[in-house]
C-alpha atoms as a PDB file:
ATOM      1  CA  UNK A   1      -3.376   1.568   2.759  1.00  0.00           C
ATOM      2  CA  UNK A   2      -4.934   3.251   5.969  1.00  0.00           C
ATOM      3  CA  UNK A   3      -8.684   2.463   6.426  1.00  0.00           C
ATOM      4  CA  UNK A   4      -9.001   0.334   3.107  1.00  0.00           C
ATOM      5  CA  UNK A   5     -10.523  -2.910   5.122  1.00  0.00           C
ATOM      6  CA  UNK A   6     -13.401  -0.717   6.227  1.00  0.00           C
ATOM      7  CA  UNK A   7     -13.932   0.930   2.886  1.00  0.00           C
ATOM      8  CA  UNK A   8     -14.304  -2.337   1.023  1.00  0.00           C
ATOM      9  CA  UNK A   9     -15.850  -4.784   3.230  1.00  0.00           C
ATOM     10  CA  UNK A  10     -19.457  -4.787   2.132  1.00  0.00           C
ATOM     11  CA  UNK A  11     -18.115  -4.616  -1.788  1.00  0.00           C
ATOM     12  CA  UNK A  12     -17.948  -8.154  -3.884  1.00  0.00           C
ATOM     13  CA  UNK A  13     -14.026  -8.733  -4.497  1.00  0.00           C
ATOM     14  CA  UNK A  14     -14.101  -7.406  -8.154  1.00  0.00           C
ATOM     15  CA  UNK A  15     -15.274  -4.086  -6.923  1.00  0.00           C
ATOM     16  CA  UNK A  16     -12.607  -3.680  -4.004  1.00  0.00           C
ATOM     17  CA  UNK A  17     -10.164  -4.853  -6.937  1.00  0.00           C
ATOM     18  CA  UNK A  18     -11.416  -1.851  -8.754  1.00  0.00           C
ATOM     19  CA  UNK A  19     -10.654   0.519  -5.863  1.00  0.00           C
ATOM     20  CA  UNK A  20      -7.872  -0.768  -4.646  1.00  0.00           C
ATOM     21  CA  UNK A  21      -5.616  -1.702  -7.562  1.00  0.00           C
ATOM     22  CA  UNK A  22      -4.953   1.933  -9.215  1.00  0.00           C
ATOM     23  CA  UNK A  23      -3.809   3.355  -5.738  1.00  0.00           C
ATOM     24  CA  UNK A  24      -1.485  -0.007  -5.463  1.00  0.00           C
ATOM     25  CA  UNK A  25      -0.172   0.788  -9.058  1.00  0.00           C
ATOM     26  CA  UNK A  26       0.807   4.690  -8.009  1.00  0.00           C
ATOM     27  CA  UNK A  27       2.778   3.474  -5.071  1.00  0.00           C
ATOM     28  CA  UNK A  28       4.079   1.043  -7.437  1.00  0.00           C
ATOM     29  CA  UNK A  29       5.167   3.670  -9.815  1.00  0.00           C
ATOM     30  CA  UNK A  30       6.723   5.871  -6.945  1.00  0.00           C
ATOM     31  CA  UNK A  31       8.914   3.192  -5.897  1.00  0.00           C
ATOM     32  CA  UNK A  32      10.162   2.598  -9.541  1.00  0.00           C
ATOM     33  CA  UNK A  33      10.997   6.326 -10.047  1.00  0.00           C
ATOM     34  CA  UNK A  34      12.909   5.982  -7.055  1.00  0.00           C
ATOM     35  CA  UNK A  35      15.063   3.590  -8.383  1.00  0.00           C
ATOM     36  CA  UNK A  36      13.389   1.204  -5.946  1.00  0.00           C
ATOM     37  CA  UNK A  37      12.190  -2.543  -6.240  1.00  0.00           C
ATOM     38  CA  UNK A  38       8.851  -3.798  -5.374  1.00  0.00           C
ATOM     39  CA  UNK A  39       9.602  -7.096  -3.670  1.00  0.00           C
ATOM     40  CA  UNK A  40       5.786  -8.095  -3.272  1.00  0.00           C
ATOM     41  CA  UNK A  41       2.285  -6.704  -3.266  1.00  0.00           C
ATOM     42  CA  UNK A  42       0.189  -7.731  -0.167  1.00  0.00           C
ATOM     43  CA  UNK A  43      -3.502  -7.146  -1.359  1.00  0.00           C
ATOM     44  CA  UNK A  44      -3.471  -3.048  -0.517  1.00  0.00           C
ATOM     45  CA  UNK A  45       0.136  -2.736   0.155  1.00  0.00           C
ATOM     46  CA  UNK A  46       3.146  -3.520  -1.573  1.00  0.00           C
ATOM     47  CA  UNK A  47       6.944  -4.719   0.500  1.00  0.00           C
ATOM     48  CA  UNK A  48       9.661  -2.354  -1.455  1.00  0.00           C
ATOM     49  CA  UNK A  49      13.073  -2.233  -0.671  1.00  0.00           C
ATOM     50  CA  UNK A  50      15.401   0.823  -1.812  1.00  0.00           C
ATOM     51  CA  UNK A  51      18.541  -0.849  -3.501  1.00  0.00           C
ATOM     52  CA  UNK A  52      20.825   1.980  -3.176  1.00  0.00           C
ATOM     53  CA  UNK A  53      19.968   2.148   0.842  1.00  0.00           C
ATOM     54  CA  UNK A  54      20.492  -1.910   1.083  1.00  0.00           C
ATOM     55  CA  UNK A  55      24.040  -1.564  -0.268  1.00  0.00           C
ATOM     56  CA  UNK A  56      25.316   1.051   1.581  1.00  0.00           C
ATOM     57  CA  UNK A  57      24.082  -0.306   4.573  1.00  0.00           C
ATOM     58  CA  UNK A  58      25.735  -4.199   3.268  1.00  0.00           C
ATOM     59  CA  UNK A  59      29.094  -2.369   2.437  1.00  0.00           C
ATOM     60  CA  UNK A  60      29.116  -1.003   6.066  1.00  0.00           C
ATOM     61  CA  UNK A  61      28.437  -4.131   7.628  1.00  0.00           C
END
């Protein structure tokens, strides 16, 4: 999430929970209605991985 260090470095950690979880839970919820899989969530990002891309890409390899 683009600028999110700067926006939440003078709030306590419950309060930059507060901002940044719901935006964490849409791009969550995009990845899911892509058929995607969230692998992990890194604070204000999440590592997803598109399964239908990964095994056309392992069936050409």
């Amino acid at each position: 999430m683009a600028g999110s260090t700067a926006l939440i470095q003078d709030l306590d950690p419950e309060e930059a929970r507060s901002l940044i979880d719901p935006v964490v839970a849409l791009m969550m919820e995009a990845v899911h209605h892509y058929e995607g899989y969230v692998a992990k969530s890194l604070g204000d990002g999440i590592l997803a991985v598109d399964w239908r891309q990964a095994r056309e890409l392992l069936d050409e390899w």
